[in-house]
PDB file of N, CA and C in Angstrom:
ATOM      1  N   UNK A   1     -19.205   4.638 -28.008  1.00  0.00           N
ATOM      2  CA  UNK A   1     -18.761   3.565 -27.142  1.00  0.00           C
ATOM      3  C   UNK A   1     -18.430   4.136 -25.769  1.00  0.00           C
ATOM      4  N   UNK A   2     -18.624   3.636 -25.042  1.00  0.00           N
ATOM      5  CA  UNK A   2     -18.685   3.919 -23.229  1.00  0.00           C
ATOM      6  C   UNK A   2     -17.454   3.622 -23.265  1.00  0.00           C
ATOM      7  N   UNK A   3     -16.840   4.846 -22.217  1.00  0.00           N
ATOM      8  CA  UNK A   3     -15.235   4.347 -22.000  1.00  0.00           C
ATOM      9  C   UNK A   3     -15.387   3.538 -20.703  1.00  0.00           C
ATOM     10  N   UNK A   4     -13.916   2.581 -20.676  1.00  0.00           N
ATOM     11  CA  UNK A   4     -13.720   1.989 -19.379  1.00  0.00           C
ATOM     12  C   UNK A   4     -12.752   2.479 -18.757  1.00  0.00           C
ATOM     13  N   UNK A   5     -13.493   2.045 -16.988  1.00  0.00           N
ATOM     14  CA  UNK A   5     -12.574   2.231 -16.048  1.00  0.00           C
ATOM     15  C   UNK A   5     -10.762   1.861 -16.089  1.00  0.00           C
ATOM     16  N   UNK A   6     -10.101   2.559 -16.202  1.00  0.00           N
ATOM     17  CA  UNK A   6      -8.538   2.718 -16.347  1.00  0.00           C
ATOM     18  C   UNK A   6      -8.133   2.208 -14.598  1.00  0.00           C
ATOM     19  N   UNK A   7      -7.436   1.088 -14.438  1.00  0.00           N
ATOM     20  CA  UNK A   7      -6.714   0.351 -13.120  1.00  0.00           C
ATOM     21  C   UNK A   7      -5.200   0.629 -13.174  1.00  0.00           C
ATOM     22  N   UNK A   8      -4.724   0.906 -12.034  1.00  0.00           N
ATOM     23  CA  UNK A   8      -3.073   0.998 -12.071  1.00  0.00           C
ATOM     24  C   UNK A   8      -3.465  -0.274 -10.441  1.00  0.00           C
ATOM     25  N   UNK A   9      -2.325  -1.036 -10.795  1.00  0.00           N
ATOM     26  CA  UNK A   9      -2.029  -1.639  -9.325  1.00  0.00           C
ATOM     27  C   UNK A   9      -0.964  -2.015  -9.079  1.00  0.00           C
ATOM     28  N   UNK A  10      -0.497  -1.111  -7.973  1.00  0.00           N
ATOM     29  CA  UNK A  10       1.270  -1.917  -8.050  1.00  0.00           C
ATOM     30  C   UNK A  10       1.788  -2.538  -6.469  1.00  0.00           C
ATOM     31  N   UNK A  11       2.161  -3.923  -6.634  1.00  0.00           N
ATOM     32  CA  UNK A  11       2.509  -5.146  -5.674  1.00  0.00           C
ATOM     33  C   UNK A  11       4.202  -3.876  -5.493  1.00  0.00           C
ATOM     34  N   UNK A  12       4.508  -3.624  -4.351  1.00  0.00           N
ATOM     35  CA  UNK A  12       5.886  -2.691  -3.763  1.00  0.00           C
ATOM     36  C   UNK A  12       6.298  -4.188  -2.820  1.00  0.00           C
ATOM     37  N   UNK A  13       7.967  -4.103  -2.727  1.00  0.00           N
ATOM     38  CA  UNK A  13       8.315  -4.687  -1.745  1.00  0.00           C
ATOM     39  C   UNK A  13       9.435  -3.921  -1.182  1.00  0.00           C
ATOM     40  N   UNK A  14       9.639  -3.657   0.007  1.00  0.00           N
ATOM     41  CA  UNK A  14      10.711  -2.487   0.533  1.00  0.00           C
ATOM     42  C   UNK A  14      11.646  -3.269   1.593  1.00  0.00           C
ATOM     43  N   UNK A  15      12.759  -2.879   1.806  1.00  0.00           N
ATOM     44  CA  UNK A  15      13.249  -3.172   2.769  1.00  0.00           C
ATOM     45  C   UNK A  15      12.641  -2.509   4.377  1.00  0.00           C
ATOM     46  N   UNK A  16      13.240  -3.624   5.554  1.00  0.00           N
ATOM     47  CA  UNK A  16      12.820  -2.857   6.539  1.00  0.00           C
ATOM     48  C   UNK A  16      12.689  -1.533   6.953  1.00  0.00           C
ATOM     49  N   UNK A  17      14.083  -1.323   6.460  1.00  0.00           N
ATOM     50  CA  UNK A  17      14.377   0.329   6.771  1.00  0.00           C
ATOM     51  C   UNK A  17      14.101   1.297   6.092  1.00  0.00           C
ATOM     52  N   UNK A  18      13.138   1.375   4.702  1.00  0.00           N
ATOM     53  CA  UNK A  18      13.038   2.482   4.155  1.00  0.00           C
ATOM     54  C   UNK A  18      11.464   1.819   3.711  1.00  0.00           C
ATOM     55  N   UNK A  19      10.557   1.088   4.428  1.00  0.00           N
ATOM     56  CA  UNK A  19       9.116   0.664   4.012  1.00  0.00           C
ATOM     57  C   UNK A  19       8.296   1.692   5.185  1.00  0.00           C
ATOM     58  N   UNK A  20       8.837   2.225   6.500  1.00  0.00           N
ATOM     59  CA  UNK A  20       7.818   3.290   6.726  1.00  0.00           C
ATOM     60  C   UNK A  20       7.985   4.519   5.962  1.00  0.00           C
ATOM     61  N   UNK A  21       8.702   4.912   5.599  1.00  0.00           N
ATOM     62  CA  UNK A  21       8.988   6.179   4.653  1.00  0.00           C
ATOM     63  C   UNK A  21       8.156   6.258   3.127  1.00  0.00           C
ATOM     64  N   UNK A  22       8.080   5.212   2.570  1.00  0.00           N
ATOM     65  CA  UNK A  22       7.670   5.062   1.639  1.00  0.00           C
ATOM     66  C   UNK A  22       5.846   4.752   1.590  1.00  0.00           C
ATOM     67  N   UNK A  23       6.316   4.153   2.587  1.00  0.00           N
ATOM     68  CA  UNK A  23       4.570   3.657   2.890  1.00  0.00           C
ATOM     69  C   UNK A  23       3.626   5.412   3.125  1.00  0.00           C
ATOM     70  N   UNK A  24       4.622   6.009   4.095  1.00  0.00           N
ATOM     71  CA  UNK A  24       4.015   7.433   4.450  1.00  0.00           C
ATOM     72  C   UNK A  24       3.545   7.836   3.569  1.00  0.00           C
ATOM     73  N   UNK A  25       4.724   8.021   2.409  1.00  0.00           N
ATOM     74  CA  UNK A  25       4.922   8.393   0.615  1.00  0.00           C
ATOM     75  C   UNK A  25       3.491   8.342  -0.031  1.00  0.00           C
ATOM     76  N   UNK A  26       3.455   6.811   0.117  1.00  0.00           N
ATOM     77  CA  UNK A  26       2.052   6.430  -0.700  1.00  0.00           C
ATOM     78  C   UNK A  26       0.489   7.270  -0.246  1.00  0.00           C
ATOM     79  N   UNK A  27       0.949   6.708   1.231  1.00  0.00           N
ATOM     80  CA  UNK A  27      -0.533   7.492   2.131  1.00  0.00           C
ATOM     81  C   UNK A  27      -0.571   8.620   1.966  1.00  0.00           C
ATOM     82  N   UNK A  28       0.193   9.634   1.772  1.00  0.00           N
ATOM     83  CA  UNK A  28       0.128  10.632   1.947  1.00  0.00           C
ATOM     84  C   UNK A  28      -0.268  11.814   0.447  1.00  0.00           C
ATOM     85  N   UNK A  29      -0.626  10.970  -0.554  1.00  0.00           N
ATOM     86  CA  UNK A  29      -1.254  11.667  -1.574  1.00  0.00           C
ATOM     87  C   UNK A  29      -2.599  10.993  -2.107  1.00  0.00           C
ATOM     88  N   UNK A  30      -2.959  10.136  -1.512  1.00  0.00           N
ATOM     89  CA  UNK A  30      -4.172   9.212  -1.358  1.00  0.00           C
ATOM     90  C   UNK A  30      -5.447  10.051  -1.386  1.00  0.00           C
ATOM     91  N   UNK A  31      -5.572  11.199  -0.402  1.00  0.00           N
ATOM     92  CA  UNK A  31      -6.654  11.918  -0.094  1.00  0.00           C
ATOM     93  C   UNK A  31      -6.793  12.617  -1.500  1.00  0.00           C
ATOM     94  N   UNK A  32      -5.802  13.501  -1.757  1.00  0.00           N
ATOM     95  CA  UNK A  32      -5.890  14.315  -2.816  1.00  0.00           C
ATOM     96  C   UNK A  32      -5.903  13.540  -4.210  1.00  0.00           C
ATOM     97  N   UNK A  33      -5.422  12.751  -4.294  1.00  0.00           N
ATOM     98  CA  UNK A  33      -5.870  11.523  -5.756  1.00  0.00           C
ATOM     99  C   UNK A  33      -7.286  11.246  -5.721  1.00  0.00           C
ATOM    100  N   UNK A  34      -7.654  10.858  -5.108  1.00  0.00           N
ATOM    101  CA  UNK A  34      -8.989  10.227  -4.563  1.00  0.00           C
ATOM    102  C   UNK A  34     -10.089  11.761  -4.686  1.00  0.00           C
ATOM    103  N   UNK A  35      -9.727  13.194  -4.404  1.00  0.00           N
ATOM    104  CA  UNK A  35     -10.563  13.960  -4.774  1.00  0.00           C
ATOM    105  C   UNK A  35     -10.403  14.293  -6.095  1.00  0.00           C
ATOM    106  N   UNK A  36      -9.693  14.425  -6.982  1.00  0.00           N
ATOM    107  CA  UNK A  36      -9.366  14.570  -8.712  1.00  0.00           C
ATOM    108  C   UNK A  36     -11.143  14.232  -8.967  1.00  0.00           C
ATOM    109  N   UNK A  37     -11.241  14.643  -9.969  1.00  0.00           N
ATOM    110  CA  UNK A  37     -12.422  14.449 -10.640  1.00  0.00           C
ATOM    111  C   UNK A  37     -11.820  13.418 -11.787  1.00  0.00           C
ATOM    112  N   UNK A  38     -12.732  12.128 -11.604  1.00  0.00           N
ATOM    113  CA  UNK A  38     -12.389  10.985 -12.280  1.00  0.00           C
ATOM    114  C   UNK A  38     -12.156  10.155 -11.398  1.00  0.00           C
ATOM    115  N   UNK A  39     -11.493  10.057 -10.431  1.00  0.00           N
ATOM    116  CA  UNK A  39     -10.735   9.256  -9.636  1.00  0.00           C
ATOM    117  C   UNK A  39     -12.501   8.091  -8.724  1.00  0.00           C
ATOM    118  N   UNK A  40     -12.018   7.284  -8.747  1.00  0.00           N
ATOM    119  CA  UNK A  40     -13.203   6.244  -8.295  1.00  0.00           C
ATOM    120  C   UNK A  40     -12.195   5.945  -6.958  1.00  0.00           C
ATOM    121  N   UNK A  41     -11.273   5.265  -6.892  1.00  0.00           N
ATOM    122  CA  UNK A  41     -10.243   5.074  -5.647  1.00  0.00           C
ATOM    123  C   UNK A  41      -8.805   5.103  -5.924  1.00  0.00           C
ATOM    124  N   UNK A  42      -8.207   5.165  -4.359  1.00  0.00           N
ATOM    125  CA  UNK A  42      -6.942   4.990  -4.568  1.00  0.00           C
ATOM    126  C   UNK A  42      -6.587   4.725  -2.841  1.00  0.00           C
ATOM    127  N   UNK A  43      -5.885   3.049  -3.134  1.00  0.00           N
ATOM    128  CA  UNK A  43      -5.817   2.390  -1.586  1.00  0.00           C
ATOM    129  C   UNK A  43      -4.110   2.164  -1.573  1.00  0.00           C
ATOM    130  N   UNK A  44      -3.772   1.860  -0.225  1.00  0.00           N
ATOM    131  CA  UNK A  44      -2.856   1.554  -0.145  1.00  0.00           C
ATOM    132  C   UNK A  44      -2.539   0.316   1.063  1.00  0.00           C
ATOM    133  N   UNK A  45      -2.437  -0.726   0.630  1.00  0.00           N
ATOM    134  CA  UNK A  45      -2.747  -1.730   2.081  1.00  0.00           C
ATOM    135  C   UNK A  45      -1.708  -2.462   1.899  1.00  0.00           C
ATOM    136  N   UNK A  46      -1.260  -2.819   2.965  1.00  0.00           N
ATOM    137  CA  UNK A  46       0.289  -3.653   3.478  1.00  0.00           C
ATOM    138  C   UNK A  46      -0.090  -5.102   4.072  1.00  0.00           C
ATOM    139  N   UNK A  47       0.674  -5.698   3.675  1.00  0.00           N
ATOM    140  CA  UNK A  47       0.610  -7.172   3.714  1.00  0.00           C
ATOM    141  C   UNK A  47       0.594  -7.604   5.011  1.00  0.00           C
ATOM    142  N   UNK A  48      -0.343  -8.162   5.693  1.00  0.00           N
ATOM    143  CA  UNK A  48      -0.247  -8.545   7.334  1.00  0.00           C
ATOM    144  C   UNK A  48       0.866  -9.325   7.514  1.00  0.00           C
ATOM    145  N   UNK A  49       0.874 -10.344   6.747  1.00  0.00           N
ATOM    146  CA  UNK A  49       2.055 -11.514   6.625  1.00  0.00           C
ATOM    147  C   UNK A  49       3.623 -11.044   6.470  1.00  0.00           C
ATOM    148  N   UNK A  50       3.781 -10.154   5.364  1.00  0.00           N
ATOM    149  CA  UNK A  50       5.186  -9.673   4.872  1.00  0.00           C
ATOM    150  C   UNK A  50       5.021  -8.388   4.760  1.00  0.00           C
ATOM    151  N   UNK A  51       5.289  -7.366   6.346  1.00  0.00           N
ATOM    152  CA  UNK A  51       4.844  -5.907   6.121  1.00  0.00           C
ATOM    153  C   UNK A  51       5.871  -5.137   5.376  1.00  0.00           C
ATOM    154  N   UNK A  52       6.422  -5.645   4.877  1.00  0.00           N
ATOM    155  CA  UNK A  52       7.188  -4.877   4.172  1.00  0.00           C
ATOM    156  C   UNK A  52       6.806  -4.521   2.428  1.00  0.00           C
ATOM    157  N   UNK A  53       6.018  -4.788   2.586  1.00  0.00           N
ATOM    158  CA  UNK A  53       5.213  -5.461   0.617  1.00  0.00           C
ATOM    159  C   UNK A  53       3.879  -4.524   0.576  1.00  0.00           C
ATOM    160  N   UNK A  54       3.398  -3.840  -0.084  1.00  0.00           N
ATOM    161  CA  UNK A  54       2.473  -3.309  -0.339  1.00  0.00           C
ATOM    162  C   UNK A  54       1.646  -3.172  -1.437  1.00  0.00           C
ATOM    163  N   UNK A  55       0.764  -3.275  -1.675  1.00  0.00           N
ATOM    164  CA  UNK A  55      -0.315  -2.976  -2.976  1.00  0.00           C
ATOM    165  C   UNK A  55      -0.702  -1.773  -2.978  1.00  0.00           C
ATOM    166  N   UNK A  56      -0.247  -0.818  -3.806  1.00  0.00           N
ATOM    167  CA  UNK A  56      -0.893   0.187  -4.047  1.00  0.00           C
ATOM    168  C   UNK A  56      -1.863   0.280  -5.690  1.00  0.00           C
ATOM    169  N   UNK A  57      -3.149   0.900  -5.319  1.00  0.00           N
ATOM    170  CA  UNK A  57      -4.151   1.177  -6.306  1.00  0.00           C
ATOM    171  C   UNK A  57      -4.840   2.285  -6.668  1.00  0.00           C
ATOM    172  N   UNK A  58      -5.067   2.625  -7.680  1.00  0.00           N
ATOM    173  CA  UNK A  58      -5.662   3.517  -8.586  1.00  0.00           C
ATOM    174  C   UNK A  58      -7.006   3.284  -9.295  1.00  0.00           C
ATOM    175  N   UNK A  59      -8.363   3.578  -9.542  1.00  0.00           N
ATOM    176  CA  UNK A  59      -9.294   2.935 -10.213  1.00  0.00           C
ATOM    177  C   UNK A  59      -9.720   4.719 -11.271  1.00  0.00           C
ATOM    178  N   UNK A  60      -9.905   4.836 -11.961  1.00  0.00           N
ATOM    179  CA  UNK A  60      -9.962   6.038 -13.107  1.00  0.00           C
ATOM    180  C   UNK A  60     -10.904   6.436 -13.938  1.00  0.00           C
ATOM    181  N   UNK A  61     -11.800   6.925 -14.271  1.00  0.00           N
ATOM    182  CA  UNK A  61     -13.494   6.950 -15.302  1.00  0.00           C
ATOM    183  C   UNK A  61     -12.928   6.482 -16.321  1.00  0.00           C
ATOM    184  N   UNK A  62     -11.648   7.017 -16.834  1.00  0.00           N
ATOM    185  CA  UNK A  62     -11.536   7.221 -18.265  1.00  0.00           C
ATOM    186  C   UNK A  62      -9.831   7.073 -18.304  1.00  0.00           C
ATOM    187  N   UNK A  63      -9.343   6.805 -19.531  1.00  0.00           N
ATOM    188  CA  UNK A  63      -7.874   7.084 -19.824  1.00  0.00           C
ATOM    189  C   UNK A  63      -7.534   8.705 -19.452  1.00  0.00           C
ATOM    190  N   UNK A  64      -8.403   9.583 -20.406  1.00  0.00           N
ATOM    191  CA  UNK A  64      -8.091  11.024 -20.228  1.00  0.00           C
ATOM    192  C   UNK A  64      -7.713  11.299 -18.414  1.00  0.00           C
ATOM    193  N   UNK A  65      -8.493  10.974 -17.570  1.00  0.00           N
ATOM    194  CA  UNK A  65      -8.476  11.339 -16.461  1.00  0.00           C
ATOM    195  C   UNK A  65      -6.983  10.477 -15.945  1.00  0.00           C
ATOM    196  N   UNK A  66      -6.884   9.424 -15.869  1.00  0.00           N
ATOM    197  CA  UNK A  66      -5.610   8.553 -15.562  1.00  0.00           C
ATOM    198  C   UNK A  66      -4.561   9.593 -15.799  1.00  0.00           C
ATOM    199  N   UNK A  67      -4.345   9.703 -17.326  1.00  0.00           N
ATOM    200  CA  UNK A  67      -3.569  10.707 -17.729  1.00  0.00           C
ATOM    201  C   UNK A  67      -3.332  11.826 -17.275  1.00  0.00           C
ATOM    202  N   UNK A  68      -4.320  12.600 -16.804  1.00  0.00           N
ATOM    203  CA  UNK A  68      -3.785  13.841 -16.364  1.00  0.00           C
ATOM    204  C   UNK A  68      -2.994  13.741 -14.804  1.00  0.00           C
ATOM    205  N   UNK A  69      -3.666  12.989 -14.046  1.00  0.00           N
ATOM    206  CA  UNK A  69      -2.952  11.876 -13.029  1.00  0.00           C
ATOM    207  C   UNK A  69      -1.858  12.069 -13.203  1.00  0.00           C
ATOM    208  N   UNK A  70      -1.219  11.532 -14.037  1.00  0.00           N
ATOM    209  CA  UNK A  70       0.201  10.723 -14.582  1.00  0.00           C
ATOM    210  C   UNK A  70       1.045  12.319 -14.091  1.00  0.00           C
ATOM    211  N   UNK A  71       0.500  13.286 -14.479  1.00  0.00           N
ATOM    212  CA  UNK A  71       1.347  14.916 -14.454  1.00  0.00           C
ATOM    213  C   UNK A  71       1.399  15.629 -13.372  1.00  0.00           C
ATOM    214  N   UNK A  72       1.135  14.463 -12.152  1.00  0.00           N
ATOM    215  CA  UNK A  72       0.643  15.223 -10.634  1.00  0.00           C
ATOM    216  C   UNK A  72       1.429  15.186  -9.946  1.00  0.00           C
ATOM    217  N   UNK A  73       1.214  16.036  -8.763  1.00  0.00           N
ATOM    218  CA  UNK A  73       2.587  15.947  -7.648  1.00  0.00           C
ATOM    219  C   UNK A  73       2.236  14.304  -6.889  1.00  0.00           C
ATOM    220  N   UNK A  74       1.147  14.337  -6.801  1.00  0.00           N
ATOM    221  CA  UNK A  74       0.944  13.113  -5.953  1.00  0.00           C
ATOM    222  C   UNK A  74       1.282  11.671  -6.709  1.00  0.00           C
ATOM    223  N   UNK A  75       1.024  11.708  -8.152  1.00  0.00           N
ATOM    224  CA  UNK A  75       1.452  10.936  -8.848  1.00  0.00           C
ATOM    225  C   UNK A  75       3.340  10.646  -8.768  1.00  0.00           C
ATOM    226  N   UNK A  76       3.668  11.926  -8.716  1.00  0.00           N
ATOM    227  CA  UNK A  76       5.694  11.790  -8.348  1.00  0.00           C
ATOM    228  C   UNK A  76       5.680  10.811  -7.135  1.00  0.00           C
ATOM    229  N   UNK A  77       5.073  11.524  -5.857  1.00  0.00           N
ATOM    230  CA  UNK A  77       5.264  10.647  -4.944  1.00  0.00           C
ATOM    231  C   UNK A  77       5.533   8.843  -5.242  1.00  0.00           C
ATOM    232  N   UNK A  78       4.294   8.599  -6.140  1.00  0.00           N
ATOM    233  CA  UNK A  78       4.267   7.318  -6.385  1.00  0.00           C
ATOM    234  C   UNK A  78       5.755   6.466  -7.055  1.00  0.00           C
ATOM    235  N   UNK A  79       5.847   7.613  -8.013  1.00  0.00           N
ATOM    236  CA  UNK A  79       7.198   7.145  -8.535  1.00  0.00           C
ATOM    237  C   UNK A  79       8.610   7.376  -7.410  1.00  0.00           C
ATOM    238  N   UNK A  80       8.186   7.897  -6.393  1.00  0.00           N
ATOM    239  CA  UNK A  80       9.480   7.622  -5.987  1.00  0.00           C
ATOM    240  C   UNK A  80       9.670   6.767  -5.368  1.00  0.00           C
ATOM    241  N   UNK A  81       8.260   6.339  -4.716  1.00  0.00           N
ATOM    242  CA  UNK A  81       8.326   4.887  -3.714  1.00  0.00           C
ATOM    243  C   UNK A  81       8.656   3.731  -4.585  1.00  0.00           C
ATOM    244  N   UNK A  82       8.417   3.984  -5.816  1.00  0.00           N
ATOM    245  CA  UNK A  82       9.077   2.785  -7.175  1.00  0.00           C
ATOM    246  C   UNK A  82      10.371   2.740  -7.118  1.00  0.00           C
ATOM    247  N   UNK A  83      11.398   4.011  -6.718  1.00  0.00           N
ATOM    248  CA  UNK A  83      12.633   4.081  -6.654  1.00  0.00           C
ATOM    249  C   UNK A  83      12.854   3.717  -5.801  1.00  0.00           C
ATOM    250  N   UNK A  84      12.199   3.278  -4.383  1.00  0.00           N
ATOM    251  CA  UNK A  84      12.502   2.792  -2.798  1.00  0.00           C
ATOM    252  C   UNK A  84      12.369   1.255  -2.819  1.00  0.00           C
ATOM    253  N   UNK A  85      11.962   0.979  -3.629  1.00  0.00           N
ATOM    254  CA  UNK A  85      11.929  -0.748  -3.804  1.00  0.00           C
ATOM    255  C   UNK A  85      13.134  -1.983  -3.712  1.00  0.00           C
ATOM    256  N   UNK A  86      13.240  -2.850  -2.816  1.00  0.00           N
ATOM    257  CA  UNK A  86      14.172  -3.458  -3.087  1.00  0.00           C
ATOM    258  C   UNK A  86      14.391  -4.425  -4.112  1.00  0.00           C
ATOM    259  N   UNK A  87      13.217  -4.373  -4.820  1.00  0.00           N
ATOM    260  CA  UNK A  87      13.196  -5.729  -5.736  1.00  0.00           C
ATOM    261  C   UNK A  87      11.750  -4.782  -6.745  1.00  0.00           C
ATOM    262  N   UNK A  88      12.301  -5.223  -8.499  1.00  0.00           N
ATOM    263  CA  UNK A  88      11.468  -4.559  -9.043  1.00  0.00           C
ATOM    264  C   UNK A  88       9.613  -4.981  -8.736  1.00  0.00           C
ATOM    265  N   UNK A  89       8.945  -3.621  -8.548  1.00  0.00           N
ATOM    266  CA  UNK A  89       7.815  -3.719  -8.777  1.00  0.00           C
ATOM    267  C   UNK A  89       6.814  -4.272  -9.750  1.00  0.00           C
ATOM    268  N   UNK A  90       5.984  -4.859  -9.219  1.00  0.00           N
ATOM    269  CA  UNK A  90       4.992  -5.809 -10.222  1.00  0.00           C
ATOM    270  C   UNK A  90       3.593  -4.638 -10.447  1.00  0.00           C
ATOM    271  N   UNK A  91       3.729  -4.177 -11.834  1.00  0.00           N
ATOM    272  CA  UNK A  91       2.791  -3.158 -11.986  1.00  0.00           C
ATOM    273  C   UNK A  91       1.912  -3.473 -13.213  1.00  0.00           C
ATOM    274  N   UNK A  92       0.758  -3.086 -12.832  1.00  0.00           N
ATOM    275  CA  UNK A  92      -0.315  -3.779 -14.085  1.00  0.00           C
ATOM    276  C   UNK A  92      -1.338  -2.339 -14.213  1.00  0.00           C
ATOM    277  N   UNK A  93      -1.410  -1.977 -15.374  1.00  0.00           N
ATOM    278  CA  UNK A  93      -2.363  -0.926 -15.461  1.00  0.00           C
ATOM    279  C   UNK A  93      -3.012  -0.813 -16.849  1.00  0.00           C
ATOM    280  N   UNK A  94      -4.364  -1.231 -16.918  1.00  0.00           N
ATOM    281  CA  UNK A  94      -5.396  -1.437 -18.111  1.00  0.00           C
ATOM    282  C   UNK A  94      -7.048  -0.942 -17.249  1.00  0.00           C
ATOM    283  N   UNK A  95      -7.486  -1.997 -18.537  1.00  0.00           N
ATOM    284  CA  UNK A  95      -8.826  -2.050 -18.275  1.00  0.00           C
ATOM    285  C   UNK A  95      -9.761  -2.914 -19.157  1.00  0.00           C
ATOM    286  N   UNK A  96     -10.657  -3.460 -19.016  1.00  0.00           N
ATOM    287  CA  UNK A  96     -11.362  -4.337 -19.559  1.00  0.00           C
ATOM    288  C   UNK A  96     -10.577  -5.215 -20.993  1.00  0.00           C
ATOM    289  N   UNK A  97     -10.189  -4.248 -21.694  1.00  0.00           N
ATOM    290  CA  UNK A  97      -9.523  -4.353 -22.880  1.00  0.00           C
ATOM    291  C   UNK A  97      -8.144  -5.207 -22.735  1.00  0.00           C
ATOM    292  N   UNK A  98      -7.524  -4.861 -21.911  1.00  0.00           N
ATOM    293  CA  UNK A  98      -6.149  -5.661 -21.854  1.00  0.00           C
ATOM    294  C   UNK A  98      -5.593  -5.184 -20.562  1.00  0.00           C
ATOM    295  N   UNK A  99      -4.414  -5.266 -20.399  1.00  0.00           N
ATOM    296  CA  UNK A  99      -3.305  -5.211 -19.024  1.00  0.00           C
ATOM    297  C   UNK A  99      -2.048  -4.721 -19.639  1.00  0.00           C
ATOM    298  N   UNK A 100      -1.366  -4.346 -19.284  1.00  0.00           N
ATOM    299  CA  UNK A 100       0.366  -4.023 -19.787  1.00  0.00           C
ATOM    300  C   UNK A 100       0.522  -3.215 -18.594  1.00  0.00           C
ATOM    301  N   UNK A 101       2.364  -3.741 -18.004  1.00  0.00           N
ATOM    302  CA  UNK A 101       2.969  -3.213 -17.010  1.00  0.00           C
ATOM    303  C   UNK A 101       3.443  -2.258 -16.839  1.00  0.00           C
ATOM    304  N   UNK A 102       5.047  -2.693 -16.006  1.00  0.00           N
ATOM    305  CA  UNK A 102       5.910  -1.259 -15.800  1.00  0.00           C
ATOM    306  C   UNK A 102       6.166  -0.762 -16.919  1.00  0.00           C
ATOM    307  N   UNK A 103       6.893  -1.477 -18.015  1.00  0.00           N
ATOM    308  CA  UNK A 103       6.875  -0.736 -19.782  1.00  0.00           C
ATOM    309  C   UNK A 103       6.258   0.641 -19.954  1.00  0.00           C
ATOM    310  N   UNK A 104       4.823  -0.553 -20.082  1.00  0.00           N
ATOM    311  CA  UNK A 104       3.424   0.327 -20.367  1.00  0.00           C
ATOM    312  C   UNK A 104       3.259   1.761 -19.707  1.00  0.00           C
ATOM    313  N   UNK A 105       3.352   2.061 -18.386  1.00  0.00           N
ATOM    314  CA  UNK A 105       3.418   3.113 -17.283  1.00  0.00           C
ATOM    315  C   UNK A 105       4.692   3.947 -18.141  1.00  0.00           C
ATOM    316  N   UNK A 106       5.939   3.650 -18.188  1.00  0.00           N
ATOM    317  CA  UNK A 106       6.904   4.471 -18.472  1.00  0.00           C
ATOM    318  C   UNK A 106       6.880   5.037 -19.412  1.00  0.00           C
ATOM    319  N   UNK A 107       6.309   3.903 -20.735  1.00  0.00           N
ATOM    320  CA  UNK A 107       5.941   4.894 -21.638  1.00  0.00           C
ATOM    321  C   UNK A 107       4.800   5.937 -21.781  1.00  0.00           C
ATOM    322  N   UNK A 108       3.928   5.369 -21.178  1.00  0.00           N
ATOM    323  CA  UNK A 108       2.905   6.403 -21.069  1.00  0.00           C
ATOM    324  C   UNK A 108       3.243   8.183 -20.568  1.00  0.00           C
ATOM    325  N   UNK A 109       4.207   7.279 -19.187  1.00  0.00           N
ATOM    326  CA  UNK A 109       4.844   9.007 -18.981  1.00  0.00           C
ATOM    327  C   UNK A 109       5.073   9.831 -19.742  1.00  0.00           C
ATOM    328  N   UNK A 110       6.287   9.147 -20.448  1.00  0.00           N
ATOM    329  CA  UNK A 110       7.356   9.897 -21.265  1.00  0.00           C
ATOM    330  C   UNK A 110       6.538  10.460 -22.093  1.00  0.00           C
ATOM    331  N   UNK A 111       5.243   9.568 -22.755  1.00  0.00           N
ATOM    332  CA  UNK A 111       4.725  10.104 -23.770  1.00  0.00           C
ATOM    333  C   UNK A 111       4.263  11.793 -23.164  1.00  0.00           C
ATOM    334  N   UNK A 112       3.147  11.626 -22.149  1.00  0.00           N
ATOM    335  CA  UNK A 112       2.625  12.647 -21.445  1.00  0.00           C
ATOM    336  C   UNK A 112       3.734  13.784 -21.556  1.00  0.00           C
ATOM    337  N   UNK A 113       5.034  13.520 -20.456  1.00  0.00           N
ATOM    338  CA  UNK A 113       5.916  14.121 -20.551  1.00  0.00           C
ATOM    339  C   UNK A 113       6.426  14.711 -22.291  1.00  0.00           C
ATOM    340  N   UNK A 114       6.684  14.162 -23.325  1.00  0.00           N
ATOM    341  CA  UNK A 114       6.866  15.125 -24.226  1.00  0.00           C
ATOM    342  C   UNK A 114       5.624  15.967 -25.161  1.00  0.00           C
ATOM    343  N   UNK A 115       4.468  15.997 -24.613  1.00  0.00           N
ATOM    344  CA  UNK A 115       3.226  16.154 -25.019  1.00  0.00           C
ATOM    345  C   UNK A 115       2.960  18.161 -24.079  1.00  0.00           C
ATOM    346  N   UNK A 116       3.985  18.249 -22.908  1.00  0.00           N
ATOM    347  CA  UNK A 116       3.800  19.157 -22.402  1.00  0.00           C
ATOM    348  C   UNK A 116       4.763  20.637 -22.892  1.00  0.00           C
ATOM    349  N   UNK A 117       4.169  21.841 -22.975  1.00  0.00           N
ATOM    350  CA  UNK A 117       5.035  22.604 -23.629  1.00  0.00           C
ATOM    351  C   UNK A 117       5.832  23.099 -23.008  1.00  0.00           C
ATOM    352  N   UNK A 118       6.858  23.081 -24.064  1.00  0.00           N
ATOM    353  CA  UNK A 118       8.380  23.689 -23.539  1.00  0.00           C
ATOM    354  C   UNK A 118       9.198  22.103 -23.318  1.00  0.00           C
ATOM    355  N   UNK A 119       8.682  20.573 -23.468  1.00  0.00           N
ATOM    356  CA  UNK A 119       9.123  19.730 -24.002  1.00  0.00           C
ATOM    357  C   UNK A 119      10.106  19.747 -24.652  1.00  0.00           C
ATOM    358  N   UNK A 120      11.080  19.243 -24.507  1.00  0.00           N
ATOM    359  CA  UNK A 120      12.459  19.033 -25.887  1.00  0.00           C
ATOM    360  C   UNK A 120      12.214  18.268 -26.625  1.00  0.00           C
TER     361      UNK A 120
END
């Protein structure tokens, strides 16, 4: 069976004062996500209307590749602009098969995270 493309997309909304910082955040590991082997894209575009709100995206060959993602420096970045949010993030990450959110993402971490050695 052909694997499918793995999507992360997450709707950010920031306050005035901490949405260029974060926005930088995002842009600024974009290049290097985007060269990973696997990686199809990874955008980051701000709302003309409400610049304070952003969509950030991920598109992936495979789960395996997503995953190793998940263990990256550029991937932290992402999570911290999740911590810069004034209002929780709307996050959806599947593929053909189904959708599941922020949950879905956290556990996935953690899983990753106790999967690495020297894990507790």
């Amino acid at each position: 069976m052909k694997s499918e493309v793995v999507t992360l997309s997450i709707d950010l909304h920031f306050t005035a004062e901490n949405a260029p910082q974060a926005i930088q955040l995002l842009i600024s590991g974009c290049g290097k996500t985007e060269a990973k082997p696997g990686c199809q894209q990874c955008r980051v575009t701000k709302d003309t209307v409400k610049g304070n709100r952003v969509r950030y995206t991920e598109a992936w060959n495979t789960q395996a590749d997503f995953d190793r993602h998940l263990q990256s420096e550029e991937f932290r970045r992402v999570l911290v602009a999740l911590d810069m949010c004034s209002e929780e993030p709307e996050v959806s990450v599947g593929n053909f098969s189904g959708h599941t959110g922020l949950r879905y993402l956290q556990n996935l971490c953690d899983r990753i995270d106790s999967e690495q050695p020297g894990a507790a």
